[in-house]
C-alpha atoms as a PDB file:
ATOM      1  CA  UNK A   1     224.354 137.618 108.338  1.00  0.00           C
ATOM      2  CA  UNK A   2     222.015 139.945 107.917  1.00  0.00           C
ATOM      3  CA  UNK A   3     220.923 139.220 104.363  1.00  0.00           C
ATOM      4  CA  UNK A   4     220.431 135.713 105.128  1.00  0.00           C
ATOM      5  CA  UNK A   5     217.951 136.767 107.477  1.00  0.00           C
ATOM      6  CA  UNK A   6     216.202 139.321 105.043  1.00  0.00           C
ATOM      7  CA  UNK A   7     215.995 136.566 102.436  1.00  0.00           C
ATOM      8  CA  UNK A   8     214.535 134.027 105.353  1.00  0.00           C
ATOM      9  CA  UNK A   9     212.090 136.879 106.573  1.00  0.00           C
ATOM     10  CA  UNK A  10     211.153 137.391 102.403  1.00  0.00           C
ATOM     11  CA  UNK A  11     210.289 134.181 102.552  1.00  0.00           C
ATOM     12  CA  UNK A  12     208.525 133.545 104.987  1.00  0.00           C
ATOM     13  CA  UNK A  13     206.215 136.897 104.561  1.00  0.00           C
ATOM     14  CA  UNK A  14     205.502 135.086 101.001  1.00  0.00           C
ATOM     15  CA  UNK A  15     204.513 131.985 102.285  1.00  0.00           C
ATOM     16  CA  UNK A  16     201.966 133.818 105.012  1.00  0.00           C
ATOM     17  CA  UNK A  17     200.393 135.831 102.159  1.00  0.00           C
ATOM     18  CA  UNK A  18     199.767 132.956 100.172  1.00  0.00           C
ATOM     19  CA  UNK A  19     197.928 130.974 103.323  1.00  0.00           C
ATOM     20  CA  UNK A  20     196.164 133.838 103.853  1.00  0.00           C
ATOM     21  CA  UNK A  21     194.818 134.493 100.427  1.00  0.00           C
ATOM     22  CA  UNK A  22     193.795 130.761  99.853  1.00  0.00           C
ATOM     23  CA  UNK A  23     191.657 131.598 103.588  1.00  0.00           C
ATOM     24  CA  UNK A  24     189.981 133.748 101.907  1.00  0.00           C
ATOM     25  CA  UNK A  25     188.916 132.408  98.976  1.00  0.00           C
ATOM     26  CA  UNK A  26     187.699 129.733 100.422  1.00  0.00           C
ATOM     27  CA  UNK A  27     185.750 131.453 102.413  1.00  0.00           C
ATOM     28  CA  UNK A  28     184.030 133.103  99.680  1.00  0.00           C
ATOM     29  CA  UNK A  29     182.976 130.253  97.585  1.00  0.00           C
ATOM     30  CA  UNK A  30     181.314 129.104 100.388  1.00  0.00           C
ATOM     31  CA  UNK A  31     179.423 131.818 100.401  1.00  0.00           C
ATOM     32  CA  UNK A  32     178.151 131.705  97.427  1.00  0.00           C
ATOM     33  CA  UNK A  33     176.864 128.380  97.520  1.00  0.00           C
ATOM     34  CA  UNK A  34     173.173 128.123  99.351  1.00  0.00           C
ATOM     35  CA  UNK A  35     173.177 126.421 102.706  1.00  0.00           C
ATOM     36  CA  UNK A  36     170.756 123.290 102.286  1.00  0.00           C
ATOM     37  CA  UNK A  37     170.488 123.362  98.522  1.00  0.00           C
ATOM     38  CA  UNK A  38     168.546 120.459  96.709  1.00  0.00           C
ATOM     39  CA  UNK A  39     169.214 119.035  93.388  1.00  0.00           C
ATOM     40  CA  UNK A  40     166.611 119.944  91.398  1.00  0.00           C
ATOM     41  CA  UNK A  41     164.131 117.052  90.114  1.00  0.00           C
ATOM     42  CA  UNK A  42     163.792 116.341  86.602  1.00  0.00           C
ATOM     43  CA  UNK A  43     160.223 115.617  85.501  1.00  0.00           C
ATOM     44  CA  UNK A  44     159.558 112.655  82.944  1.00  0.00           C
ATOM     45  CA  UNK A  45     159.263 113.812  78.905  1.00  0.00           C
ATOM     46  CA  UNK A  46     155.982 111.334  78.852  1.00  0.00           C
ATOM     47  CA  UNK A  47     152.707 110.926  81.053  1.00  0.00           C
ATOM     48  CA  UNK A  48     151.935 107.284  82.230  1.00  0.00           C
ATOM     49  CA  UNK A  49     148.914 105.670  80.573  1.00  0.00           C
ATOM     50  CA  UNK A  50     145.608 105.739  82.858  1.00  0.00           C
ATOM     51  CA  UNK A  51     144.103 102.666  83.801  1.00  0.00           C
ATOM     52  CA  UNK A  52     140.417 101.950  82.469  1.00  0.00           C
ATOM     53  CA  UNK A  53     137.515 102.065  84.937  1.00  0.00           C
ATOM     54  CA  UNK A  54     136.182  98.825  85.709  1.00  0.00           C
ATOM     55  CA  UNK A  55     132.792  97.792  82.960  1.00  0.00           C
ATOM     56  CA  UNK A  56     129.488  98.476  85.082  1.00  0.00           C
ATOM     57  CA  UNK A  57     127.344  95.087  85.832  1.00  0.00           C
ATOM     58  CA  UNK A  58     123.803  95.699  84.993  1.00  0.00           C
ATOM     59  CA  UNK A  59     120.784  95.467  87.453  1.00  0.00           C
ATOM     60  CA  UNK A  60     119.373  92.419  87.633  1.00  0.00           C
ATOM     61  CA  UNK A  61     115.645  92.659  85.918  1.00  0.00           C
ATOM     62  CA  UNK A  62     112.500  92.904  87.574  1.00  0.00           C
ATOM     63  CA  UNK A  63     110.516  90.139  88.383  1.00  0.00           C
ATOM     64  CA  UNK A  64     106.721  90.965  87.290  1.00  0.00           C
ATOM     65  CA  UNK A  65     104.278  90.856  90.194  1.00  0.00           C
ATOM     66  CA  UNK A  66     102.030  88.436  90.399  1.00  0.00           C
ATOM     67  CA  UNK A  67      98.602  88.610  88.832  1.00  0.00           C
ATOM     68  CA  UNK A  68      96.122  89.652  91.022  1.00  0.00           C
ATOM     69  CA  UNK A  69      92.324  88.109  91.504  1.00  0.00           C
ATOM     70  CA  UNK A  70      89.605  90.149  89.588  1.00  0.00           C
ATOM     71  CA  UNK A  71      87.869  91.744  91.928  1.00  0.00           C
ATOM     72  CA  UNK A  72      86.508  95.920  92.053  1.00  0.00           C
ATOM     73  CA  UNK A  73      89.813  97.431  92.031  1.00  0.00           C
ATOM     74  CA  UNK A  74      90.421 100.689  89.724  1.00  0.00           C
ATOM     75  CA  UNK A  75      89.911 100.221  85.791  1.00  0.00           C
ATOM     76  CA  UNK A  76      92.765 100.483  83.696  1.00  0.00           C
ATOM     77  CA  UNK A  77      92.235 103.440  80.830  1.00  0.00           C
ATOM     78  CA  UNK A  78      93.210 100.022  77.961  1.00  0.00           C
ATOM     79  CA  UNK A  79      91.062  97.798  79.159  1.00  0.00           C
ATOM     80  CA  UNK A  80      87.277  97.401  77.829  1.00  0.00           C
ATOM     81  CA  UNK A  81      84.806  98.738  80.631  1.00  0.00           C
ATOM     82  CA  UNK A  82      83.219  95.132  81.483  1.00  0.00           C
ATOM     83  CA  UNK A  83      86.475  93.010  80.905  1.00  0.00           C
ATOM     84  CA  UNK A  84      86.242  93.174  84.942  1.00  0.00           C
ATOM     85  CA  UNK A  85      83.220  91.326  84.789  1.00  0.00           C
ATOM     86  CA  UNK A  86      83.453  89.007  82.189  1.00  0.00           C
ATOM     87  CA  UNK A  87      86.394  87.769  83.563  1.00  0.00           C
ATOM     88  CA  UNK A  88      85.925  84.399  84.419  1.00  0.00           C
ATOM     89  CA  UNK A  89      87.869  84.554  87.712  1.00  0.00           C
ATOM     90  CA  UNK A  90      86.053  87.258  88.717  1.00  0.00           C
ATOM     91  CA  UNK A  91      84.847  87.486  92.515  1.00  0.00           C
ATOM     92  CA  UNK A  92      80.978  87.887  93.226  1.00  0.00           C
ATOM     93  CA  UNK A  93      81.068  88.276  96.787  1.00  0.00           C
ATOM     94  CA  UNK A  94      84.107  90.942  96.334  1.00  0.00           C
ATOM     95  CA  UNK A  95      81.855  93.002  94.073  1.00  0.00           C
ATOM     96  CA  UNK A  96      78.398  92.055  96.528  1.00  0.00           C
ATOM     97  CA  UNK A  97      80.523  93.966  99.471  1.00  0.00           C
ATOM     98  CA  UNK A  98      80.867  97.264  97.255  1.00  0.00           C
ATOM     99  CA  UNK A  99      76.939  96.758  95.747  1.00  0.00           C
ATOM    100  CA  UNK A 100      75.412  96.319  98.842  1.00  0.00           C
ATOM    101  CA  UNK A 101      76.921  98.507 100.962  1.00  0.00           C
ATOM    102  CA  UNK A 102      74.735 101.472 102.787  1.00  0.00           C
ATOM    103  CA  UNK A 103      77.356 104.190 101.406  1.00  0.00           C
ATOM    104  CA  UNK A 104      75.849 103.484  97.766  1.00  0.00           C
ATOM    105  CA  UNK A 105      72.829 105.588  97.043  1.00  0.00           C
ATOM    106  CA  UNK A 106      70.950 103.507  94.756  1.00  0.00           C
ATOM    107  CA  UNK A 107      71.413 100.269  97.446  1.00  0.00           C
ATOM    108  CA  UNK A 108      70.316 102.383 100.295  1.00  0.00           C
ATOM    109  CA  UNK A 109      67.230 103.769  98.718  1.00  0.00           C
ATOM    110  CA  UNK A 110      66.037 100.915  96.825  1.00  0.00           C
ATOM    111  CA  UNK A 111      63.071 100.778  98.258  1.00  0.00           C
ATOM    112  CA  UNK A 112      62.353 104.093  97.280  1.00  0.00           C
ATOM    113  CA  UNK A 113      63.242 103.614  93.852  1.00  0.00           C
ATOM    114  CA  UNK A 114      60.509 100.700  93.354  1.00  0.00           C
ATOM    115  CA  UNK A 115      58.048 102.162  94.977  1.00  0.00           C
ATOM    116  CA  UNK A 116      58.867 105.568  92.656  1.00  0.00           C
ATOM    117  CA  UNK A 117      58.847 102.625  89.704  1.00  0.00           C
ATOM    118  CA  UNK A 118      54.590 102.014  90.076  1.00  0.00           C
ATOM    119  CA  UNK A 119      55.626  98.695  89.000  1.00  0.00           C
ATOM    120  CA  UNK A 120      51.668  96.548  89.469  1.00  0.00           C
ATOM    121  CA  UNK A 121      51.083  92.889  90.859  1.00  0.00           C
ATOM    122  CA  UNK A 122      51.478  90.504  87.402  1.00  0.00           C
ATOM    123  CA  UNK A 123      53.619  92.538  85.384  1.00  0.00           C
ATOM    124  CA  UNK A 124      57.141  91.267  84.264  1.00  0.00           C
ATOM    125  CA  UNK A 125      60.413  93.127  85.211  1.00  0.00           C
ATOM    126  CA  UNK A 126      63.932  92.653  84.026  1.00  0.00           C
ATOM    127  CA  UNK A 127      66.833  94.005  85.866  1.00  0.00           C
ATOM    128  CA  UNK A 128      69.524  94.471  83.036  1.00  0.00           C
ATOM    129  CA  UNK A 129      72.926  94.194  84.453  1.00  0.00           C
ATOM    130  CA  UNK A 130      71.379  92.632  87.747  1.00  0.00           C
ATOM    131  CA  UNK A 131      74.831  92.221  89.370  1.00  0.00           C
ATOM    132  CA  UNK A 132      74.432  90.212  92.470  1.00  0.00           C
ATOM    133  CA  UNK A 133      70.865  91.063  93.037  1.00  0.00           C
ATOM    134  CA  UNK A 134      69.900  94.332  94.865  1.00  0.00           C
ATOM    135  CA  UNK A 135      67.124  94.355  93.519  1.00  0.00           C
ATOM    136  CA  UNK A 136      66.253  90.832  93.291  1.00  0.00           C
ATOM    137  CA  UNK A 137      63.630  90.602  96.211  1.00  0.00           C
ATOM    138  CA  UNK A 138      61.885  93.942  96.243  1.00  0.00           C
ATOM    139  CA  UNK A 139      61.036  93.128  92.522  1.00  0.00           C
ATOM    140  CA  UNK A 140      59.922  89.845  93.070  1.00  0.00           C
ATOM    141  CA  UNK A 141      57.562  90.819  95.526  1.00  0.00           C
ATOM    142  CA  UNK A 142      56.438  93.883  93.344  1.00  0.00           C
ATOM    143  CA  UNK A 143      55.065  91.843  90.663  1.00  0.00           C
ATOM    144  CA  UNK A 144      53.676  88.674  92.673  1.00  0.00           C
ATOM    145  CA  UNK A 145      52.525  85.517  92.303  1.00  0.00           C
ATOM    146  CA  UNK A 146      51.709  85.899  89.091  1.00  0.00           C
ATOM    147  CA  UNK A 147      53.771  88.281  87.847  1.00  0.00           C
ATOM    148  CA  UNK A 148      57.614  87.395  86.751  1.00  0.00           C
ATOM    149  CA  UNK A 149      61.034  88.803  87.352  1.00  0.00           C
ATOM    150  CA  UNK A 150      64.358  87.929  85.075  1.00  0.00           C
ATOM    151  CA  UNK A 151      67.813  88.740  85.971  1.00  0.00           C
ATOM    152  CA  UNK A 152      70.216  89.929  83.561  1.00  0.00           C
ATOM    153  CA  UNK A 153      73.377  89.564  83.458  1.00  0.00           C
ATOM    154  CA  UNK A 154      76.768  89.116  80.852  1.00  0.00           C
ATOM    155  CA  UNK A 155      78.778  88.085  83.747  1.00  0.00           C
ATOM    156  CA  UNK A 156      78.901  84.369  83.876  1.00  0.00           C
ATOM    157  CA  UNK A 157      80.219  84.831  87.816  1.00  0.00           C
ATOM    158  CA  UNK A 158      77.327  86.879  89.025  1.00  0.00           C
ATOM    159  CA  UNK A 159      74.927  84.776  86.616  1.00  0.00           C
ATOM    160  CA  UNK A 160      76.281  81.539  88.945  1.00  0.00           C
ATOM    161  CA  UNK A 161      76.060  83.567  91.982  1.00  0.00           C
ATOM    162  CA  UNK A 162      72.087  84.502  91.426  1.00  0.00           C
ATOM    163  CA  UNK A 163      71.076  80.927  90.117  1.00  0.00           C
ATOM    164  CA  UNK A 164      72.309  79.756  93.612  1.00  0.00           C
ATOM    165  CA  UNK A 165      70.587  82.435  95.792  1.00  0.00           C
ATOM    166  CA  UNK A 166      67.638  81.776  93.648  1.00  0.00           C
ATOM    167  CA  UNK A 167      67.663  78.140  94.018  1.00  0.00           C
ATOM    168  CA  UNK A 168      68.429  78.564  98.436  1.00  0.00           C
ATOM    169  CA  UNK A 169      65.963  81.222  98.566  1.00  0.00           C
ATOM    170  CA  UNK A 170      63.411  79.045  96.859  1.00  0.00           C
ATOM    171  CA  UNK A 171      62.200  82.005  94.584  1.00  0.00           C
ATOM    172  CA  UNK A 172      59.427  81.504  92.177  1.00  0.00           C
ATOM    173  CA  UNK A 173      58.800  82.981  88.463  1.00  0.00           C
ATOM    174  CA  UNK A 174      62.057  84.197  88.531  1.00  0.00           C
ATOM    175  CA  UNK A 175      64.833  83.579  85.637  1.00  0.00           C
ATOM    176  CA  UNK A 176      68.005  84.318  85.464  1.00  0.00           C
ATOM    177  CA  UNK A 177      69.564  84.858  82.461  1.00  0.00           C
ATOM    178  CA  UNK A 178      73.368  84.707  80.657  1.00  0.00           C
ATOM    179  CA  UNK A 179      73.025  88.265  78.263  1.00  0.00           C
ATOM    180  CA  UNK A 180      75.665  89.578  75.890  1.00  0.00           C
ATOM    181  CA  UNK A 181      76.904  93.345  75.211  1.00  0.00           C
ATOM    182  CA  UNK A 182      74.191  93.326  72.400  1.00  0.00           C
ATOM    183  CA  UNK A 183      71.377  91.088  73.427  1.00  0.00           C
ATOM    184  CA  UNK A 184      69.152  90.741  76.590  1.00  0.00           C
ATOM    185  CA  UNK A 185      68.499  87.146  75.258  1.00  0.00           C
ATOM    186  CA  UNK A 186      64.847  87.393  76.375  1.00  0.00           C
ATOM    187  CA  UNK A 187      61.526  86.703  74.382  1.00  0.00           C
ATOM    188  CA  UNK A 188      60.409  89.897  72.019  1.00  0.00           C
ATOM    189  CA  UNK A 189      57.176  91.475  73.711  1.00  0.00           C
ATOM    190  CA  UNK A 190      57.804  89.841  76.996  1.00  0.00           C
ATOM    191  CA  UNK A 191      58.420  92.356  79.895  1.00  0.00           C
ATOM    192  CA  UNK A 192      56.606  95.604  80.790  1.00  0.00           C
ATOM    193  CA  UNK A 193      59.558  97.010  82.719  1.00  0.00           C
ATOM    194  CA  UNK A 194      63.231  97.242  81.372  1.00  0.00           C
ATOM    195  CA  UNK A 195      65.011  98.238  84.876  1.00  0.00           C
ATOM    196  CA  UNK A 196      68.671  99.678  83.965  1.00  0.00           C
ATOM    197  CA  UNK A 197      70.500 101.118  87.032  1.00  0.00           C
ATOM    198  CA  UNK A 198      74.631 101.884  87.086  1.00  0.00           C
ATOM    199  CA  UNK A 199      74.137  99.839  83.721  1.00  0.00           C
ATOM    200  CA  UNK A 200      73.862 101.732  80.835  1.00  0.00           C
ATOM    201  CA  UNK A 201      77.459 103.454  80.803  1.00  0.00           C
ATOM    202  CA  UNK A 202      78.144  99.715  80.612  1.00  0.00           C
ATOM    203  CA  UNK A 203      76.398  99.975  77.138  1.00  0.00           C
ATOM    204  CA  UNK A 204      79.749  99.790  74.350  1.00  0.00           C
ATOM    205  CA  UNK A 205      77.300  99.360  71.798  1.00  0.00           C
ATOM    206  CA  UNK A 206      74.242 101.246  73.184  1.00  0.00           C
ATOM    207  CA  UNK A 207      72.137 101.391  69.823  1.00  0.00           C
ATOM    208  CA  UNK A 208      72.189  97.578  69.917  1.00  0.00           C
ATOM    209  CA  UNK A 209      70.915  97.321  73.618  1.00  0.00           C
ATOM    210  CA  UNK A 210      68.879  99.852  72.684  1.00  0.00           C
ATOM    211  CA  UNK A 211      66.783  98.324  70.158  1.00  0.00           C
ATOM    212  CA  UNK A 212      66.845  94.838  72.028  1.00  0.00           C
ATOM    213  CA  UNK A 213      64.757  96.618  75.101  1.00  0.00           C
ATOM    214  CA  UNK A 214      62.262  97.633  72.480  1.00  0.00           C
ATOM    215  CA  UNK A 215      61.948  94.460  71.236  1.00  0.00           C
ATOM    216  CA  UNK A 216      61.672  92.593  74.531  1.00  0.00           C
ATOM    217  CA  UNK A 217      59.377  95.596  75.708  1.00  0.00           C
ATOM    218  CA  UNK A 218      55.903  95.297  75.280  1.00  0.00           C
ATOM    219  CA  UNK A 219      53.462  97.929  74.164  1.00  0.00           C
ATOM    220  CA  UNK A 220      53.766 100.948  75.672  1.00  0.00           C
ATOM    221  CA  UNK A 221      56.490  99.251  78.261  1.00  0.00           C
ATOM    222  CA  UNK A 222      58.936 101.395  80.164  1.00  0.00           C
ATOM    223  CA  UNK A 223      62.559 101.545  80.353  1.00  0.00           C
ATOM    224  CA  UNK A 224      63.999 102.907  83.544  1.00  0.00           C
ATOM    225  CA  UNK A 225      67.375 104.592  83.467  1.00  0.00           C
ATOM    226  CA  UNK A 226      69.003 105.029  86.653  1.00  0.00           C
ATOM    227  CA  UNK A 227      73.020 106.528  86.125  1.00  0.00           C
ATOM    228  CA  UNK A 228      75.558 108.915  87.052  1.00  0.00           C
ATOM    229  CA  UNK A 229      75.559 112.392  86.883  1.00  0.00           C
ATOM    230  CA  UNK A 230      78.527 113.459  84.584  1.00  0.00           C
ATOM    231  CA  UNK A 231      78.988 117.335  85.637  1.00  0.00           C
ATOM    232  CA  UNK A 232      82.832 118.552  85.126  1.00  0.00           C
ATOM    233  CA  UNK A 233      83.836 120.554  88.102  1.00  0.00           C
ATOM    234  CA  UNK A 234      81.010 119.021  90.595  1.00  0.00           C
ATOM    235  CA  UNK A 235      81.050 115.062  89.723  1.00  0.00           C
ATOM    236  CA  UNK A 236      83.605 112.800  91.228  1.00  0.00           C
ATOM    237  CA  UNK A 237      87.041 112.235  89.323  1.00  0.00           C
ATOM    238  CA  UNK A 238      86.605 108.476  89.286  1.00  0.00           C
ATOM    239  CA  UNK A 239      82.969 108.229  87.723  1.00  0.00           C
ATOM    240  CA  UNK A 240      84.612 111.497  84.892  1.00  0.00           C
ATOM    241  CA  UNK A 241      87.037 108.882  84.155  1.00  0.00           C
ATOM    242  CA  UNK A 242      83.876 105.960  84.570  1.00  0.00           C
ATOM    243  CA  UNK A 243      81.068 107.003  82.719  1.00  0.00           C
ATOM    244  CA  UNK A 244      81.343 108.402  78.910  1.00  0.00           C
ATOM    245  CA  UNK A 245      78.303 110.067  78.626  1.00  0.00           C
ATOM    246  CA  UNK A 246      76.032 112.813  80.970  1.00  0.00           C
ATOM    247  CA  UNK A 247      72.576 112.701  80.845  1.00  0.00           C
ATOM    248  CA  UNK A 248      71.463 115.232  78.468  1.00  0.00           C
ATOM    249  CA  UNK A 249      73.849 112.918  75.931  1.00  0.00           C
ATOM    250  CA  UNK A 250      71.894 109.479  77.307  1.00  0.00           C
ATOM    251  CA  UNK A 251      68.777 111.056  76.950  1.00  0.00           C
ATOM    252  CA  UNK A 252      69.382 111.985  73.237  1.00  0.00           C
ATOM    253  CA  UNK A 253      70.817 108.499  72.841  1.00  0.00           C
ATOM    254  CA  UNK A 254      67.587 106.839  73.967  1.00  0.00           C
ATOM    255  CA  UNK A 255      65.002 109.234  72.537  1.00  0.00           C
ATOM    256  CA  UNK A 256      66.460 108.771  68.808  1.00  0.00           C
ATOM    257  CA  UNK A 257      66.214 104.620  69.561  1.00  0.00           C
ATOM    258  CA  UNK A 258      62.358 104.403  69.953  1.00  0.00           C
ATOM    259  CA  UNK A 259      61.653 106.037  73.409  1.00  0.00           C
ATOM    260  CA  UNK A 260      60.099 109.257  74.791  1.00  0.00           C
ATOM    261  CA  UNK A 261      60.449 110.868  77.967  1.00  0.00           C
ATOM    262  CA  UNK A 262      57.856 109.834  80.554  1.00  0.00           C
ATOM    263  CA  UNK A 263      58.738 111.050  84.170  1.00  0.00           C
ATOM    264  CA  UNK A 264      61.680 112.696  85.206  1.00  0.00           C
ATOM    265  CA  UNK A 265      61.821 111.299  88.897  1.00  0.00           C
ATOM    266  CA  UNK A 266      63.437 113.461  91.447  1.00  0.00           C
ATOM    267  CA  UNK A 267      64.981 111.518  94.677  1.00  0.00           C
ATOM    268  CA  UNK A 268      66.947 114.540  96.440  1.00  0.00           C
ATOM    269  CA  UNK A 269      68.367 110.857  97.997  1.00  0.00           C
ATOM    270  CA  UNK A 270      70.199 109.953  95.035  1.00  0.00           C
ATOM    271  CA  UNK A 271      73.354 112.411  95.031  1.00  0.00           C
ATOM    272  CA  UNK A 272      75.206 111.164  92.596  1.00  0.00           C
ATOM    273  CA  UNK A 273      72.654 110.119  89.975  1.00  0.00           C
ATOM    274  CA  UNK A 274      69.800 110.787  87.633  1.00  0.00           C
ATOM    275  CA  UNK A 275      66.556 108.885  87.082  1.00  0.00           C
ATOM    276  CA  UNK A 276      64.270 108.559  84.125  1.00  0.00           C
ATOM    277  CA  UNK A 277      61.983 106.477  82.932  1.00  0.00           C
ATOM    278  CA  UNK A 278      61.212 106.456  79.234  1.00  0.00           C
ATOM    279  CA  UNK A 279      58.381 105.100  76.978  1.00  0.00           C
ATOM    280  CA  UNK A 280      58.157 102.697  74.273  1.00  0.00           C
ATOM    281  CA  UNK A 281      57.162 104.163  71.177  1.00  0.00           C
ATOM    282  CA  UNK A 282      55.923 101.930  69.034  1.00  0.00           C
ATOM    283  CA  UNK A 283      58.017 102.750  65.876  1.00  0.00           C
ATOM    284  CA  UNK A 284      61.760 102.565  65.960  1.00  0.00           C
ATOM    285  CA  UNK A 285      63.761 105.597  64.096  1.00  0.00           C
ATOM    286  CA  UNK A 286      66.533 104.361  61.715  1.00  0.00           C
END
């Protein structure tokens, strides 16, 4: 009886160690494992193509303005220095509101000027480069009844616009004439006055003009040079960029084309310009 129960007690002390040691294994596994572990992600062996940015549209092109009407606006640096006046489209009465205005010198002294000129009852004057006619009445009155006045001009605008004031203003012994850059297109040996003022920078071909006033000029006849000064440093930008020469340069010009110096006229009035009048010499140097 009593080994019956040792062999049932064996037993069962077996079967107790065993449940006890599988407890406890278990329990350790699970503690190795990480609480909340993740899979870990396997990345792909190749990167996916990228997708081409869409082709830019060009800008639509520029329309190009509109021409505008000739009138005095600023000279282009390509364009010939009287293209604004030849042009056929050209404005007079734009150009008569910036040559008659009081802020211009030469318009507000005019009177001055003739009067400075000595210009006598009978004698013949020509205004070369005439524009719309400053000058028009004071030398018409200047050289009388008898006397006679021509207009010159290479604009075929202002050339219409002076034949009509002459015509409404019932002027006499006055003649307006169509000029070129090289010709005054008057008689030889038919004026005694050759009046040039905010002209002769206008001169492209200045030995040309130059030797038409002598021939037009009679003996001992005058030329009268009225222009800008041309001082670097002192003179306005826009008539540096306007007029070419300065006058020591314009006086050489004229004095090696059959002229001498006469009078140097000084007119504290006149700012911005120079006046000279010059003599016709009777031979021309070549």
């Amino acid at each position: 009886m009593s080994m019956a129960r040792s062999a049932h007690f064996l037993a069962l002390s077996t079967l107790v160690s065993s449940f006890a040691f599988g407890v406890c294994y278990h329990k350790i596994s699970y503690a190795k494992a990480p609480k909340n572990s993740k899979v870990p992600k396997t990345r792909p062996t190749t990167t996916p193509a990228k997708v081409p940015a869409p082709a830019k549209v060009p800008a639509p092109a520029k329309v190009p303005a509109p021409a505008k009407v000739a009138g005095p606006e600023k000279q282009k640096k390509s364009e010939d220095i009287n293209d604004r006046f030849t042009n056929p489209n050209v404005s007079a009465l734009s150009w008569k509101r910036k040559f008659e205005r009081h802020g211009r010198d030469v318009f507000r002294y005019r009177r001055e000027i003739v009067k400075k000129i000595g210009i006598k009852p009978g004698q013949a004057v020509a205004d070369i480069g005439a524009g719309t006619g400053v000058f028009m009445k004071l030398f018409i009155d200047a050289v009388g009844k008898t006397g006679m006045f021509y207009a010159v001009e290479i604009s075929p605008a202002f050339v219409r616009y002076l034949k009509k004031q002459v015509k409404k203003k019932k002027y006499r012994r006055v003649k307006v004439v169509f000029s070129t850059t090289t010709s005054t297109r008057l008689p030889s040996n038919s004026v005694d006055y050759a009046f040039v003022c905010d002209t002769y920078h206008h001169f492209g071909q200045y030995r040309a003009m130059l030797k038409d006033i002598h021939r037009i000029l009679r003996p001992n006849g005058r030329l009268v040079i009225i222009d800008f000064r041309r001082i670097p440093g002192v003179t306005k930008t826009w008539i540096l960029n306007h007029v070419k020469y300065n006058q020591e340069q314009v006086t050489t010009q004229i004095t090696h084309n059959g002229f001498m110096i006469e009078r140097k006229i000084a007119m504290p009035q006149l700012k911005q310009n120079y006046f000279i009048i010059f003599k016709r010499m009777d031979k021309l140097k070549h």
